[in-house]
C-alpha atoms as a PDB file:
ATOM      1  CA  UNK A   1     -55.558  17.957 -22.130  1.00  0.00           C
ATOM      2  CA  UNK A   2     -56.467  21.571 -23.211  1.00  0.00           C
ATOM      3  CA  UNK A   3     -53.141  23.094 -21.764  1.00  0.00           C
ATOM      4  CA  UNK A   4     -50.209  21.871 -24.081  1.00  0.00           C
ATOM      5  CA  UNK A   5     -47.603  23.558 -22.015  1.00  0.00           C
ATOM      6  CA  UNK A   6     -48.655  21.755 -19.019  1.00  0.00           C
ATOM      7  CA  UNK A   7     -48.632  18.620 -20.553  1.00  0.00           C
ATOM      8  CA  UNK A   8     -45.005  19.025 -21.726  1.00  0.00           C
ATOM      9  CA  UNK A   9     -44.300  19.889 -18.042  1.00  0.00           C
ATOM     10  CA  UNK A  10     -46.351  16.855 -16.800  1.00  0.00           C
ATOM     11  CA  UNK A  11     -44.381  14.904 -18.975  1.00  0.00           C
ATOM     12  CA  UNK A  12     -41.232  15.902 -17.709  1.00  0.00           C
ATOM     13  CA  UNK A  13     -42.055  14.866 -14.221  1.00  0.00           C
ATOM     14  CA  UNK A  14     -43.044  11.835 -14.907  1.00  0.00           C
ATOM     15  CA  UNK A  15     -39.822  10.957 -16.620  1.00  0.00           C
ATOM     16  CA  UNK A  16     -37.746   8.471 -14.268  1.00  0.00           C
ATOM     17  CA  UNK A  17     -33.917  10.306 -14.736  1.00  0.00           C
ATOM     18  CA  UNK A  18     -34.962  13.373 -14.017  1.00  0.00           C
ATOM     19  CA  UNK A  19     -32.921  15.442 -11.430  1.00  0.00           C
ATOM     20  CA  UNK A  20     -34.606  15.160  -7.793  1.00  0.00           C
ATOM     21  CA  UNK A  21     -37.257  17.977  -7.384  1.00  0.00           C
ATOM     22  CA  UNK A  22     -39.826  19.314  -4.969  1.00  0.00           C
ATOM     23  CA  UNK A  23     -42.582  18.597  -7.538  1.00  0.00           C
ATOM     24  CA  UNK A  24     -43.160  15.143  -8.922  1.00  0.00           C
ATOM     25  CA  UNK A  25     -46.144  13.105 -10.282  1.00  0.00           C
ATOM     26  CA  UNK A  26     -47.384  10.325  -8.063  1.00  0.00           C
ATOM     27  CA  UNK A  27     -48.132   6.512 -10.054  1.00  0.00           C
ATOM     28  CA  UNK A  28     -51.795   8.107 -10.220  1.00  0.00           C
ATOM     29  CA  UNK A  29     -50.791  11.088 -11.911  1.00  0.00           C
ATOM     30  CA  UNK A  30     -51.220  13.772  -9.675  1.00  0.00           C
ATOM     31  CA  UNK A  31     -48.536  16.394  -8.402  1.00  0.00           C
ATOM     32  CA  UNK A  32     -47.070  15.910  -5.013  1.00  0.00           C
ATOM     33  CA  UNK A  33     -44.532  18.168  -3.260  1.00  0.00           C
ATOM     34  CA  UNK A  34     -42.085  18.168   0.154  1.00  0.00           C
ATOM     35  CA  UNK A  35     -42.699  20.704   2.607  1.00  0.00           C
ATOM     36  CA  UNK A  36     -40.894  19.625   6.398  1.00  0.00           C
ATOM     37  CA  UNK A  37     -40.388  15.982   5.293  1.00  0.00           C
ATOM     38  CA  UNK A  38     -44.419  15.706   4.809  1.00  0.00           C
ATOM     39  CA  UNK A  39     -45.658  14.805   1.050  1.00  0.00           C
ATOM     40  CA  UNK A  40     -48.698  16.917   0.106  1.00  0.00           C
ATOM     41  CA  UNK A  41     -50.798  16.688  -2.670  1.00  0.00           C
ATOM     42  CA  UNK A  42     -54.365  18.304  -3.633  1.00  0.00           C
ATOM     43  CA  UNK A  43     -58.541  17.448  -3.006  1.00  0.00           C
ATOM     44  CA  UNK A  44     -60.549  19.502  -4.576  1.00  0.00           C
ATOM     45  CA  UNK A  45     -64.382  20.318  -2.847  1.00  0.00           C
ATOM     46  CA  UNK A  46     -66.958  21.340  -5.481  1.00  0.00           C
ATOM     47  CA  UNK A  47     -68.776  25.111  -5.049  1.00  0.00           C
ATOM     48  CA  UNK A  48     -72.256  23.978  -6.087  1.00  0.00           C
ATOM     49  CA  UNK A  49     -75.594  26.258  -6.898  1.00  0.00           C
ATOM     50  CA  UNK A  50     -78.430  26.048  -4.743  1.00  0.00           C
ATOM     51  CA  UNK A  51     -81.198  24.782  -6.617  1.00  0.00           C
ATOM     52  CA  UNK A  52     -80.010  23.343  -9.554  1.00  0.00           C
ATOM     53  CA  UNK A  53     -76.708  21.918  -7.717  1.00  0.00           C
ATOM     54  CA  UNK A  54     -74.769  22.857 -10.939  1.00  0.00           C
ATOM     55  CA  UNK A  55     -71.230  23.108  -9.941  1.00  0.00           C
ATOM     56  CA  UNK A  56     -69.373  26.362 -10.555  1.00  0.00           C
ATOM     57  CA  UNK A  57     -66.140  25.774  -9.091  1.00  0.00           C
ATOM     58  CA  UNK A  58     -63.890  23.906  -6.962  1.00  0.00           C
ATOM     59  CA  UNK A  59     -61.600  25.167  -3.724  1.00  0.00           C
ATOM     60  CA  UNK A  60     -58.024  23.440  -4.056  1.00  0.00           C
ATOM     61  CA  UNK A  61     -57.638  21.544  -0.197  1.00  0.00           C
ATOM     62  CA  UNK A  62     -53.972  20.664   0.814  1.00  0.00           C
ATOM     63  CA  UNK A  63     -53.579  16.949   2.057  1.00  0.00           C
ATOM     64  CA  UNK A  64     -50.777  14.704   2.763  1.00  0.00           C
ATOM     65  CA  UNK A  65     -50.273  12.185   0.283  1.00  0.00           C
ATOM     66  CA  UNK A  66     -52.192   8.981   1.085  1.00  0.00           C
ATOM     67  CA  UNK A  67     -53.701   5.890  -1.088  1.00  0.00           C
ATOM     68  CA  UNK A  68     -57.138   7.047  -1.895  1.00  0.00           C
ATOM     69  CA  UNK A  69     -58.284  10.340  -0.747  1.00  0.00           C
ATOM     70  CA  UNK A  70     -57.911   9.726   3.058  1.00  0.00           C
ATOM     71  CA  UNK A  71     -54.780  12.605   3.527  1.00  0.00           C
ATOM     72  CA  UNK A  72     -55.035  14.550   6.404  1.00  0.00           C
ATOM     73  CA  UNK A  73     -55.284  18.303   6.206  1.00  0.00           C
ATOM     74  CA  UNK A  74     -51.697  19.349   7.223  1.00  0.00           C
ATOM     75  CA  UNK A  75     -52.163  23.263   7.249  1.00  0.00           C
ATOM     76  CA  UNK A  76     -52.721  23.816  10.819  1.00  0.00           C
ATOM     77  CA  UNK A  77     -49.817  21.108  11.836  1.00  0.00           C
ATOM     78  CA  UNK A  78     -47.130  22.606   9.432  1.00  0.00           C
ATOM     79  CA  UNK A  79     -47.790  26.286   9.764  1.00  0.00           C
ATOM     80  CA  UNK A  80     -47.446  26.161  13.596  1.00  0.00           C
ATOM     81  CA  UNK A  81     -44.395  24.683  12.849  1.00  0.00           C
ATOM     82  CA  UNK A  82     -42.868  27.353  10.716  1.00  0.00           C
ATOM     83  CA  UNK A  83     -41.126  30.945  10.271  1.00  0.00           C
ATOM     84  CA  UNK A  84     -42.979  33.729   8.327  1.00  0.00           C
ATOM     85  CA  UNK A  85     -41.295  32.595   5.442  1.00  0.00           C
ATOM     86  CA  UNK A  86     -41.602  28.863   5.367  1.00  0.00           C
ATOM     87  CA  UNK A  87     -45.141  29.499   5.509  1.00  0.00           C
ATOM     88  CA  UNK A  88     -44.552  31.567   2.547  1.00  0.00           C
ATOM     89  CA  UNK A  89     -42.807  28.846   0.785  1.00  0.00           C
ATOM     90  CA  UNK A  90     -45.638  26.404   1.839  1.00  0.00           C
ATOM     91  CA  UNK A  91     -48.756  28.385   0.498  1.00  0.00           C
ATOM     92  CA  UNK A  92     -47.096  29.553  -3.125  1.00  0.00           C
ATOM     93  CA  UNK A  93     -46.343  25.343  -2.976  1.00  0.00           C
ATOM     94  CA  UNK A  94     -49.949  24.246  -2.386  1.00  0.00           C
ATOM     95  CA  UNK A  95     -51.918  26.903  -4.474  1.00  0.00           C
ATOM     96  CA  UNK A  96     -48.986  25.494  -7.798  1.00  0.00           C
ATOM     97  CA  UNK A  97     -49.832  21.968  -6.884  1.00  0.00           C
ATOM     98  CA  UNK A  98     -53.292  22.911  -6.836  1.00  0.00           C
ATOM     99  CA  UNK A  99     -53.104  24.587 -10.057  1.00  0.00           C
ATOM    100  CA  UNK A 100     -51.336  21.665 -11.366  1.00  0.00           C
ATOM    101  CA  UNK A 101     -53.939  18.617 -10.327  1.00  0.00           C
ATOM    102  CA  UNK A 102     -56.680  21.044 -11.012  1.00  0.00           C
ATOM    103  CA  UNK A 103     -55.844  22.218 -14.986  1.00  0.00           C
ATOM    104  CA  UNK A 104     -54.524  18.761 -15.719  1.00  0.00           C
ATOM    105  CA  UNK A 105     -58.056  16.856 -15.395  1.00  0.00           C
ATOM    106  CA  UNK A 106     -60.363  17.375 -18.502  1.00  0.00           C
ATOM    107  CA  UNK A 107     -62.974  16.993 -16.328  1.00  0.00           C
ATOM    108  CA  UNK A 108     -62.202  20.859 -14.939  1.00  0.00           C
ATOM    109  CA  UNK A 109     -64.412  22.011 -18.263  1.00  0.00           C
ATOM    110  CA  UNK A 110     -64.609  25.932 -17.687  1.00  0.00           C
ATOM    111  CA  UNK A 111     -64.957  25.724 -13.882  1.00  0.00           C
ATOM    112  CA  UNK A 112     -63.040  28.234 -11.949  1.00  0.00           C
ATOM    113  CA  UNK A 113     -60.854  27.378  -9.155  1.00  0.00           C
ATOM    114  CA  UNK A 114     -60.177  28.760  -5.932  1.00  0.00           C
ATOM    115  CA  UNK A 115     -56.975  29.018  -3.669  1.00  0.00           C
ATOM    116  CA  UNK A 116     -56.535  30.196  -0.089  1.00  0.00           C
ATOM    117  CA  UNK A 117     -53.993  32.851   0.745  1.00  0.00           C
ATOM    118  CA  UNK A 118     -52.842  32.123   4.039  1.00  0.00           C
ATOM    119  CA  UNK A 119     -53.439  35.098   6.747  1.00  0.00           C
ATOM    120  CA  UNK A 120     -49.840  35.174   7.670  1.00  0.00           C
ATOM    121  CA  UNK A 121     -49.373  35.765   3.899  1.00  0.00           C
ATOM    122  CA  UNK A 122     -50.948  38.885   3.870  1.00  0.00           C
ATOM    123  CA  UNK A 123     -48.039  40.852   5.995  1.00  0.00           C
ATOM    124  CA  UNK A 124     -45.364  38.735   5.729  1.00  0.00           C
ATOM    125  CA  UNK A 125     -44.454  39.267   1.540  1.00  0.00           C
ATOM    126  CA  UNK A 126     -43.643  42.082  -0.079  1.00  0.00           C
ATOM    127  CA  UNK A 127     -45.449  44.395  -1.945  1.00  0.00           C
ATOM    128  CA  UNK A 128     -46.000  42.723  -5.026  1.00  0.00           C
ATOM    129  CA  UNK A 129     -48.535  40.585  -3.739  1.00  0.00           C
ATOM    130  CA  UNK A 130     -50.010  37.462  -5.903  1.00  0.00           C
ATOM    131  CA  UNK A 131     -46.606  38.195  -8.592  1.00  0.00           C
ATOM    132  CA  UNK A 132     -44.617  34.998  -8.257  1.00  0.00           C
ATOM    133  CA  UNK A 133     -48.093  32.622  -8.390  1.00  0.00           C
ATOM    134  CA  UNK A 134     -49.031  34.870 -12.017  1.00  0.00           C
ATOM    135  CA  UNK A 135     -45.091  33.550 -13.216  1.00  0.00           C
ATOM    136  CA  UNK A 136     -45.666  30.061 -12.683  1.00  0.00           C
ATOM    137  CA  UNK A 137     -49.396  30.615 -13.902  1.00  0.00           C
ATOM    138  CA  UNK A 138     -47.872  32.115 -17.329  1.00  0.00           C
ATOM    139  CA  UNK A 139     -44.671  29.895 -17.159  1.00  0.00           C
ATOM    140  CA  UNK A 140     -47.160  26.798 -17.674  1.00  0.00           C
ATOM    141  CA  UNK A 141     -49.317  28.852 -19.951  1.00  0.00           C
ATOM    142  CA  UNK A 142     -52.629  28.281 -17.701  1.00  0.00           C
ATOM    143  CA  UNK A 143     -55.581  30.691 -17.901  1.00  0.00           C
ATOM    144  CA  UNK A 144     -54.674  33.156 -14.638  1.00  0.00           C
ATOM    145  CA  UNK A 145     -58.826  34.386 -15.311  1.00  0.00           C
ATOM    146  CA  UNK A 146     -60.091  30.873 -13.951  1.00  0.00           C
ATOM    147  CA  UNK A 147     -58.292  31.748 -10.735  1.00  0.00           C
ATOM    148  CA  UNK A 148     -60.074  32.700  -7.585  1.00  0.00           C
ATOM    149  CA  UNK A 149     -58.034  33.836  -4.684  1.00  0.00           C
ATOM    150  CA  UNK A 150     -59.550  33.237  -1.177  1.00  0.00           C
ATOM    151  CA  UNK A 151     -58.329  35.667   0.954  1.00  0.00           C
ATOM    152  CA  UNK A 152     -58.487  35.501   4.861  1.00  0.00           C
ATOM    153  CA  UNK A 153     -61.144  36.697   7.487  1.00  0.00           C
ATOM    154  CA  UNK A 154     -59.778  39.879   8.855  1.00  0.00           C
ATOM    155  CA  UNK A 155     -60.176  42.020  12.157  1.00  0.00           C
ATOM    156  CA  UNK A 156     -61.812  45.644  11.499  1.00  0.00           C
ATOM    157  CA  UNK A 157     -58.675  46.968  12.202  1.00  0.00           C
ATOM    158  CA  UNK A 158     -57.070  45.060   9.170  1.00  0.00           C
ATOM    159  CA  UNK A 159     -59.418  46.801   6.713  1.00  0.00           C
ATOM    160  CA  UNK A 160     -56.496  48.560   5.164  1.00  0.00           C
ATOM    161  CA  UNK A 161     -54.453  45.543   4.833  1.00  0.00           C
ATOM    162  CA  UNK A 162     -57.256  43.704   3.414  1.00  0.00           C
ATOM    163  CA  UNK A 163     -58.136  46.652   0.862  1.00  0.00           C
ATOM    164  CA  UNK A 164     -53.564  46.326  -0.089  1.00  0.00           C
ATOM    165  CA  UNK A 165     -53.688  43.365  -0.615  1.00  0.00           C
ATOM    166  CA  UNK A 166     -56.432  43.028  -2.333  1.00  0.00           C
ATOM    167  CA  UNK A 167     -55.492  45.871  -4.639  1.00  0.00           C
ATOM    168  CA  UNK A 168     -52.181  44.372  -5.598  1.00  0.00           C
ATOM    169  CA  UNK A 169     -53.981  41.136  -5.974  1.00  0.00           C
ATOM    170  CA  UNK A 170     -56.121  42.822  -8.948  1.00  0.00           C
ATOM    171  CA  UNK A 171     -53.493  44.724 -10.487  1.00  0.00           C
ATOM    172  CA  UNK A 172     -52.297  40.985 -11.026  1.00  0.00           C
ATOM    173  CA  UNK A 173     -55.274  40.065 -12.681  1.00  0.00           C
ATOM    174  CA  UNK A 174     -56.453  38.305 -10.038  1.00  0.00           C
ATOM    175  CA  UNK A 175     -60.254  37.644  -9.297  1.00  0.00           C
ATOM    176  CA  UNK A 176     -60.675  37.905  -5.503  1.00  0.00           C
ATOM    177  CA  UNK A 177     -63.361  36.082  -2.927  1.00  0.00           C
ATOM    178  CA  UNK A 178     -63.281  37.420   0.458  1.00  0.00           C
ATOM    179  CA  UNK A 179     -64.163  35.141   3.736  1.00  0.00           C
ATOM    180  CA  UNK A 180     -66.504  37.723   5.922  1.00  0.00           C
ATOM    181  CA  UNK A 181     -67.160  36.484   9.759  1.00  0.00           C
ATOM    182  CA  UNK A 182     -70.199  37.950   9.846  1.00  0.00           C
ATOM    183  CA  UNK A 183     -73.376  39.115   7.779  1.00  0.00           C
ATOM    184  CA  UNK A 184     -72.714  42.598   8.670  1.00  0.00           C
ATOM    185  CA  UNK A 185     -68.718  42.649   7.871  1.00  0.00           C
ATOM    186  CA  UNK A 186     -69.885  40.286   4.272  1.00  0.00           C
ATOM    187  CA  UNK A 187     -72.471  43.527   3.478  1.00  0.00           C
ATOM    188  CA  UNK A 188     -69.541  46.139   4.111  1.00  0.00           C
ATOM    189  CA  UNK A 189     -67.241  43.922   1.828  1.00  0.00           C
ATOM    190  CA  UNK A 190     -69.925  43.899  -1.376  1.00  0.00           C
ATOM    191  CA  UNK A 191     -70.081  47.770  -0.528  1.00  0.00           C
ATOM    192  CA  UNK A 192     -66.868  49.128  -0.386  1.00  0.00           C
ATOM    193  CA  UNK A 193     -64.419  45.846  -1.782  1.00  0.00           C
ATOM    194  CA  UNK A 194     -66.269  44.724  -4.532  1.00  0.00           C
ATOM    195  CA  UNK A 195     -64.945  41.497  -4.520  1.00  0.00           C
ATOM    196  CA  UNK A 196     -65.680  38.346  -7.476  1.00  0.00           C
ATOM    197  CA  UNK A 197     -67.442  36.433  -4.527  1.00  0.00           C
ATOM    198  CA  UNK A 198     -67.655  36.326  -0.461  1.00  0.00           C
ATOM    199  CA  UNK A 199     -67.822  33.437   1.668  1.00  0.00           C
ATOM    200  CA  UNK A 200     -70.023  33.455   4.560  1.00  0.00           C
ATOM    201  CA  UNK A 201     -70.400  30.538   7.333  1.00  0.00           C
ATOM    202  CA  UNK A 202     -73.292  28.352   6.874  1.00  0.00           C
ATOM    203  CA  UNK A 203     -74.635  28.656  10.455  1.00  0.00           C
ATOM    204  CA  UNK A 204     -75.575  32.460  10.211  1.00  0.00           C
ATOM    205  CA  UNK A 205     -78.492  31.150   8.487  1.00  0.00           C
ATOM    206  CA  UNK A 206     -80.075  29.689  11.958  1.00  0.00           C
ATOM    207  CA  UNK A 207     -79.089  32.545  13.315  1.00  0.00           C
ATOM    208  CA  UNK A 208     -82.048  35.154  13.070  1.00  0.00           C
ATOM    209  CA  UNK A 209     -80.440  37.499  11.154  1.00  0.00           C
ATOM    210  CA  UNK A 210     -81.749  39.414   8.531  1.00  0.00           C
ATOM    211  CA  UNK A 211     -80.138  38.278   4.939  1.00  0.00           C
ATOM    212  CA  UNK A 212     -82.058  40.636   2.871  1.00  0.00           C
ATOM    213  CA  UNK A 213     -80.070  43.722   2.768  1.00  0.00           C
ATOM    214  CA  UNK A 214     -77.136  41.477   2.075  1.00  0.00           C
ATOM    215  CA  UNK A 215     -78.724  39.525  -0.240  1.00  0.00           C
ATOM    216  CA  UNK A 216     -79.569  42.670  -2.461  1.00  0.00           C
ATOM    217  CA  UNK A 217     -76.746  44.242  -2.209  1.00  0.00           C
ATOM    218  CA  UNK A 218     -74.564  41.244  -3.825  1.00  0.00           C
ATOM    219  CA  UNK A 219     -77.128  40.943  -6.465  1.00  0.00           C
ATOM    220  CA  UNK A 220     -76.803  44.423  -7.378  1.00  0.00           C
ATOM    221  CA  UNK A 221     -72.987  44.210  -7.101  1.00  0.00           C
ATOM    222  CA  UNK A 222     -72.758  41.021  -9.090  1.00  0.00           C
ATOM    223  CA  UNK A 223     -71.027  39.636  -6.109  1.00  0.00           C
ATOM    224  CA  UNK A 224     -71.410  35.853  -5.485  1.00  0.00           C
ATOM    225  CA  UNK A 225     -72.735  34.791  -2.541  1.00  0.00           C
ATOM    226  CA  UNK A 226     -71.533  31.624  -1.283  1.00  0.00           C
ATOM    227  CA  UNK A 227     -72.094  29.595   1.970  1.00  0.00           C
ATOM    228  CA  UNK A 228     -69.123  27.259   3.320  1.00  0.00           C
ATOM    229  CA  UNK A 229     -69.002  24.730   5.930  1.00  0.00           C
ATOM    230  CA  UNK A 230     -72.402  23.386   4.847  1.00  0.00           C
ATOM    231  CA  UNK A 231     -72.918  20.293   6.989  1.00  0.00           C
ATOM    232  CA  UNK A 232     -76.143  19.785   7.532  1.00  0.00           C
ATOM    233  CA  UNK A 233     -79.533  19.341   5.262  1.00  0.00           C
ATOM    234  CA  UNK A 234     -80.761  22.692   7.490  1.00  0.00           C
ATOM    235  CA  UNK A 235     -78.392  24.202   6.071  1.00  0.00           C
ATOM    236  CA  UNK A 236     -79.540  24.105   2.670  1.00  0.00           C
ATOM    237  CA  UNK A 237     -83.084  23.646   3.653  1.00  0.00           C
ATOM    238  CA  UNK A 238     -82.518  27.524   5.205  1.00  0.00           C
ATOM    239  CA  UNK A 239     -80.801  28.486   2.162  1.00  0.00           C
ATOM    240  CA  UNK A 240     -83.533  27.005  -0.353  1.00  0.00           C
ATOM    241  CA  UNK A 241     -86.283  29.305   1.126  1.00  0.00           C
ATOM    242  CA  UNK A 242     -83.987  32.435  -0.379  1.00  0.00           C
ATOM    243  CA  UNK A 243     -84.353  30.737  -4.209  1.00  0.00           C
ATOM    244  CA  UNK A 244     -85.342  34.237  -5.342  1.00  0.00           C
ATOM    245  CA  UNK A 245     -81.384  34.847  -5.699  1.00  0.00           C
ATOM    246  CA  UNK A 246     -78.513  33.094  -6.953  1.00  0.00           C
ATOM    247  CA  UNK A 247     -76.614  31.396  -4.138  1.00  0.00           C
ATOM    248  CA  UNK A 248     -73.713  28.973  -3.848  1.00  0.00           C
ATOM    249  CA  UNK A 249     -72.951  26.334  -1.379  1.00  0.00           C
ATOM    250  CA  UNK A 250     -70.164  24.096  -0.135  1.00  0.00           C
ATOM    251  CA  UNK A 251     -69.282  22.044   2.222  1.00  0.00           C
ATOM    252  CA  UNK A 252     -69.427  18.005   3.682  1.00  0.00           C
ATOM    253  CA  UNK A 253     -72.865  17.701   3.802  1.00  0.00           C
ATOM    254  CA  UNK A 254     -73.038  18.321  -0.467  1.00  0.00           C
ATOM    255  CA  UNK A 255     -69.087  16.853  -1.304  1.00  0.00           C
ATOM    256  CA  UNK A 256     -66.373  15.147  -0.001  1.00  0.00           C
ATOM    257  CA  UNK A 257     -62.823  16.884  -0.981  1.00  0.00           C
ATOM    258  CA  UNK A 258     -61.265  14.458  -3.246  1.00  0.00           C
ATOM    259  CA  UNK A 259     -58.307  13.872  -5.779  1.00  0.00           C
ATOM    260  CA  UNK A 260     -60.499  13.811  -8.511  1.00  0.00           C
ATOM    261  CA  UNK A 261     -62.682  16.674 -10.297  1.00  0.00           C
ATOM    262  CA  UNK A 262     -66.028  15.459 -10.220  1.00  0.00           C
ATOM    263  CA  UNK A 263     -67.969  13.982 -13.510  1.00  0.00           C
ATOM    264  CA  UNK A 264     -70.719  15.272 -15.689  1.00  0.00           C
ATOM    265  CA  UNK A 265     -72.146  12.009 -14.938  1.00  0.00           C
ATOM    266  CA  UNK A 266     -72.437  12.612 -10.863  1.00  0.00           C
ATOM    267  CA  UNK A 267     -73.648  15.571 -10.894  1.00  0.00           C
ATOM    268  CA  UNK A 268     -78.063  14.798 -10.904  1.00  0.00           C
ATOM    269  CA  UNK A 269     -76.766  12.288  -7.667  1.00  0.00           C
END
């Protein structure tokens, strides 16, 4: 493991008397945590590019702790369920776990890896956005620059929450990727945000509209372009007749999300 510090921490985890903690290694290894008397660990889903299906990244998933890699996706069920700040508590808990099962496989290499922040997030901290994640990112001595924060689809009238956020977010040292609901609000992002990537649905691409202008404009910007819920072969099949540019994909059609980083070895499959 190429993260020393981590490994200490790992280490102390695993050890059996140890005082009771939220964070503790399953008999697999990986992190699991307590959040409303549910166990939740991490999948990670691969961010592949089109063409060569290379993979650049991975997107941490929350899911309950299960044998295998058949946990449920417990987001929706526990945030309905809690305050403003429980859900607090819950996110900075995933996106550490995440962190933690992510930077402890060797099988990572120099991918990047990207974390949600959840919308009600985004008004519900304080002003020094994205500050407690950088403490535990330094306290473990893991490379902040290989994180990707996934911020939320937001309303027009959010735009200057989105740009405070985000702001604070990079004064953090954070990389940002922004989730745009359409192709028009994804072409106003590239303009005026300038964010590391943006995430646009898959099914725009059956939808007549014109990429073009938004394709150029995220080349220009050195934005990265990636399409999400990918679940069909149309999908990509749409996506494969704009090869001229550099595009991403994810979604179930390409990878399930799973415990384990994918291998060197699967990736011509």
């Amino acid at each position: 493991m190429p993260f020393p510090t981590l490994n200490t921490y790992l280490a102390q985890l695993s050890r059996t008397d140890r005082p009771a903690s939220k964070v503790w290694l399953d008999s697999a290894g990986r992190a699991q945590g307590k959040y409303f008397n549910c166990t939740i660990t991490s999948a990670f889903q691969p961010i592949r590019a089109l063409g060569s299906g290379r993979i650049v990244a991975y997107e941490g998933l929350a899911r309950s702790a299960s044998a295998g890699d058949a946990g449920l996706s417990l987001w929706k069920l526990l945030d309905h369920a809690a305050s403003d700040d429980e859900s607090i508590e819950l996110d900075r808990l995933c996106r550490m776990l995440h962190a933690i099962n992510f930077f402890r496989q060797d099988t990572a290499g120099q991918n990047d890896l990207y974390l949600s922040v959840h919308d009600r997030l985004l008004s519900a901290v304080s002003s020094n956005h994205g500050h407690a994640f950088k403490r535990i990112l330094d306290a473990l001595d893991l490379p902040l620059g290989r994180i990707v924060l996934q911020l939320p689809a937001t309303t027009p009238q959010q735009g200057w929450l989105l740009n405070y956020v985000a702001d604070n977010y990079r004064r953090n040292g954070f990389r940002l990727a922004l989730n745009a609901a359409s192709v028009a609000q994804a072409l106003g992002m590239v303009a005026e945000q300038r964010p590391h990537a943006v995430k646009l649905d898959a099914r725009c691409l059956a939808g007549g509209v014109s990429l073009e202008p938004l394709l150029d404009a995220a080349r220009a910007a050195g934005v990265r372009l990636i399409f999400k819920r990918v679940e069909t072969a149309l999908a990509i099949a749409a996506a494969a007749d704009m090869d001229a540019w550099p595009l991403y994909a994810q979604g179930y059609f390409l990878d399930q999300p799973q415990a384990a980083l994918v291998a060197d070895a699967a990736l011509a499959a």
